[in-house]
Protein backbone atom coordinates (compact mmCIF):
# COMPACT_ATOMS: atom_id res chain seq x y z
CA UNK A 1 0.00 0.00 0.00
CA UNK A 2 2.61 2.64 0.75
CA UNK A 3 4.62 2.11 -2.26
CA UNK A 4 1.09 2.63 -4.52
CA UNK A 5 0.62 5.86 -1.90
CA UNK A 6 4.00 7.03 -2.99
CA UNK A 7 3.28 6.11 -6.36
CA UNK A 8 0.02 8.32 -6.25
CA UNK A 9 2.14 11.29 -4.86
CA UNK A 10 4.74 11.46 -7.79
CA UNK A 11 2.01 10.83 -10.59
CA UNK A 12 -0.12 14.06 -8.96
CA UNK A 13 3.36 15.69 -9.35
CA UNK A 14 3.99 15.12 -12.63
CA UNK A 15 0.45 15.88 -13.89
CA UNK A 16 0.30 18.88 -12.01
CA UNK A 17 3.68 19.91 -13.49
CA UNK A 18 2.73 19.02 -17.01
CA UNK A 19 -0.71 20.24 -17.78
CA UNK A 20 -2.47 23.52 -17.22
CA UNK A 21 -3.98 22.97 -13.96
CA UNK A 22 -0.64 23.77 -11.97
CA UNK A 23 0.04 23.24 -8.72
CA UNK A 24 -1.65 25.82 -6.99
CA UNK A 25 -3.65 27.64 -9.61
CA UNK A 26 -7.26 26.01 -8.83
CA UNK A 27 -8.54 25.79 -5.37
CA UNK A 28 -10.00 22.09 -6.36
CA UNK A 29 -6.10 21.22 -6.82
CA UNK A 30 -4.94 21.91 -3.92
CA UNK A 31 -7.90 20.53 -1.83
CA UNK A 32 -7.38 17.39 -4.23
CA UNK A 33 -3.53 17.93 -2.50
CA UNK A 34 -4.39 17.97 1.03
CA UNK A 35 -6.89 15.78 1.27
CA UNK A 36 -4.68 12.89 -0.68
CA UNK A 37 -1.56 13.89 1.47
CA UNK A 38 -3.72 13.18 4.70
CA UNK A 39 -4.88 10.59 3.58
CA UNK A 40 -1.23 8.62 3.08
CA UNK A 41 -0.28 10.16 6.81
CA UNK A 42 -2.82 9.19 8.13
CA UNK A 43 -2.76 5.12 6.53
CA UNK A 44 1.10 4.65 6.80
CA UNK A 45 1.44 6.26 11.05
CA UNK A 46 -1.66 4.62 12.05
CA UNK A 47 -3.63 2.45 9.51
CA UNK A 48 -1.24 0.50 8.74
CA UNK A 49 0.66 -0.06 12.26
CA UNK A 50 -3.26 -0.83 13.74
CA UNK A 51 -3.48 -3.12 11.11
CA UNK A 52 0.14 -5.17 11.54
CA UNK A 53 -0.94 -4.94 16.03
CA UNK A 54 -4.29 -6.88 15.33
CA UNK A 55 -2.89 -9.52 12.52
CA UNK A 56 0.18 -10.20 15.10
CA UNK A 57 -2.62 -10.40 17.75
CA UNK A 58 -4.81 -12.73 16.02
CA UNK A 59 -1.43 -14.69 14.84
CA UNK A 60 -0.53 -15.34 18.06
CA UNK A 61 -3.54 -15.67 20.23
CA UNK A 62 -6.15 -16.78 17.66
CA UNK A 63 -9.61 -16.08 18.69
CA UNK A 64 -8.39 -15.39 22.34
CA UNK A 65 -7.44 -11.72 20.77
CA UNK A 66 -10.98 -10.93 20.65
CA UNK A 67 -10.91 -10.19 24.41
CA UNK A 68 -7.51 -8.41 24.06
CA UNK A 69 -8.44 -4.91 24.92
CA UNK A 70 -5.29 -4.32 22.59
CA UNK A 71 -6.75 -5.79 19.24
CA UNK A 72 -10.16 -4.58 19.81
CA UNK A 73 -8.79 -0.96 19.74
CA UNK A 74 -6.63 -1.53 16.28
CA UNK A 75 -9.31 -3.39 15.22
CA UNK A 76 -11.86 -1.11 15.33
CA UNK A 77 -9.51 1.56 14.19
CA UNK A 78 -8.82 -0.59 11.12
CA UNK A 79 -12.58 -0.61 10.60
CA UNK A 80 -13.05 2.94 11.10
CA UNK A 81 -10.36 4.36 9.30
CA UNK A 82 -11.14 2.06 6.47
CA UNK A 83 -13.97 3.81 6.29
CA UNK A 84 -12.85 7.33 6.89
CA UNK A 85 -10.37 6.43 3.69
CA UNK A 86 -13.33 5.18 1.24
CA UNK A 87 -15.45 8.34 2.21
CA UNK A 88 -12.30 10.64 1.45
CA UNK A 89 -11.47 8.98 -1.73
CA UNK A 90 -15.29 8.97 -2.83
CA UNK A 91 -14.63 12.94 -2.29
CA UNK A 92 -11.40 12.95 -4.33
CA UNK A 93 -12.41 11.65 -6.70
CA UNK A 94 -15.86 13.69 -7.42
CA UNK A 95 -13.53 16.61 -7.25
CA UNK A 96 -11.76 15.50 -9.80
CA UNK A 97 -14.61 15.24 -11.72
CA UNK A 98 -16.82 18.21 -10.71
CA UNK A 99 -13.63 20.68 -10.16
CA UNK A 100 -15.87 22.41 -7.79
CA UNK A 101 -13.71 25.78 -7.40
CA UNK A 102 -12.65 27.90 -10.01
CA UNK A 103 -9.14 29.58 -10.34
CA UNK A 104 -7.50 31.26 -7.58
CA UNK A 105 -6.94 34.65 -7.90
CA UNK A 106 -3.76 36.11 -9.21
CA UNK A 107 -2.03 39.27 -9.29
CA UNK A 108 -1.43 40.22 -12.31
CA UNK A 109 2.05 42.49 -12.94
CA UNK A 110 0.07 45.84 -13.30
CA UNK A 111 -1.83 44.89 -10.10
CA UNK A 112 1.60 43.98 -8.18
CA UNK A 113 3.46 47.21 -9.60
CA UNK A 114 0.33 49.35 -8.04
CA UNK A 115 0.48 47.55 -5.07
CA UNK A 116 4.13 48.35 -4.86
CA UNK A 117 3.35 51.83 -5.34
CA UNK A 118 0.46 52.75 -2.67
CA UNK A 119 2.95 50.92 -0.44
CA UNK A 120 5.51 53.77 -1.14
């Protein structure tokens, strides 16, 4: 999973880098950006080790880890955050589709030169 994470990181990269949208051009783009970036901090610090706790558990214990206080928290937090991670990728990707927002708003040389000189 982490490698396909990392994998999703450096595509985003390049097609942000390549094509029109930018990196921080459209507000959609950069929500797209947070949200996905979460998302792999979130699965690789605590998804993932929650998952590895309750598959050692149940390794080693069988179906005595159900009353292990232990895997019934990483469990559950497997269950949950599996969750959490659908719902958030549902919402990814209809941003990608819908691209919501519009273009942020940009200064254009005129504007900054004017700026520069109220500020004088």
């Amino acid at each position: 999973m982490i490698p396909s994470a990392i994998g999703s990181v450096v595509t985003a990269t390049f097609l942000c880098w390549g094509t029109n949208y930018g990196f921080t051009k459209f507000y959609w783009v950069i929500t797209k950006w947070v949200l996905t970036t979460g998302l792999i901090v979130f699965g690789t610090f605590w998804l993932f080790p929650w998952g590895n706790t309750a598959e050692k558990l149940s390794g080693q214990q069988g179906l005595q880890a159900l009353g292990n206080p232990i895997y019934g928290f990483d469990a559950r937090g497997v269950l949950l955050g599996t969750l959490i991670q659908v719902i958030f990728l549902v919402v990814i990707i209809g941003i990608s589709v819908l691209k919501p927002w519009g273009k942020r708003a940009t200064k254009t040389k005129s504007q900054a030169s004017s700026n520069k000189s109220l500020a004088s």
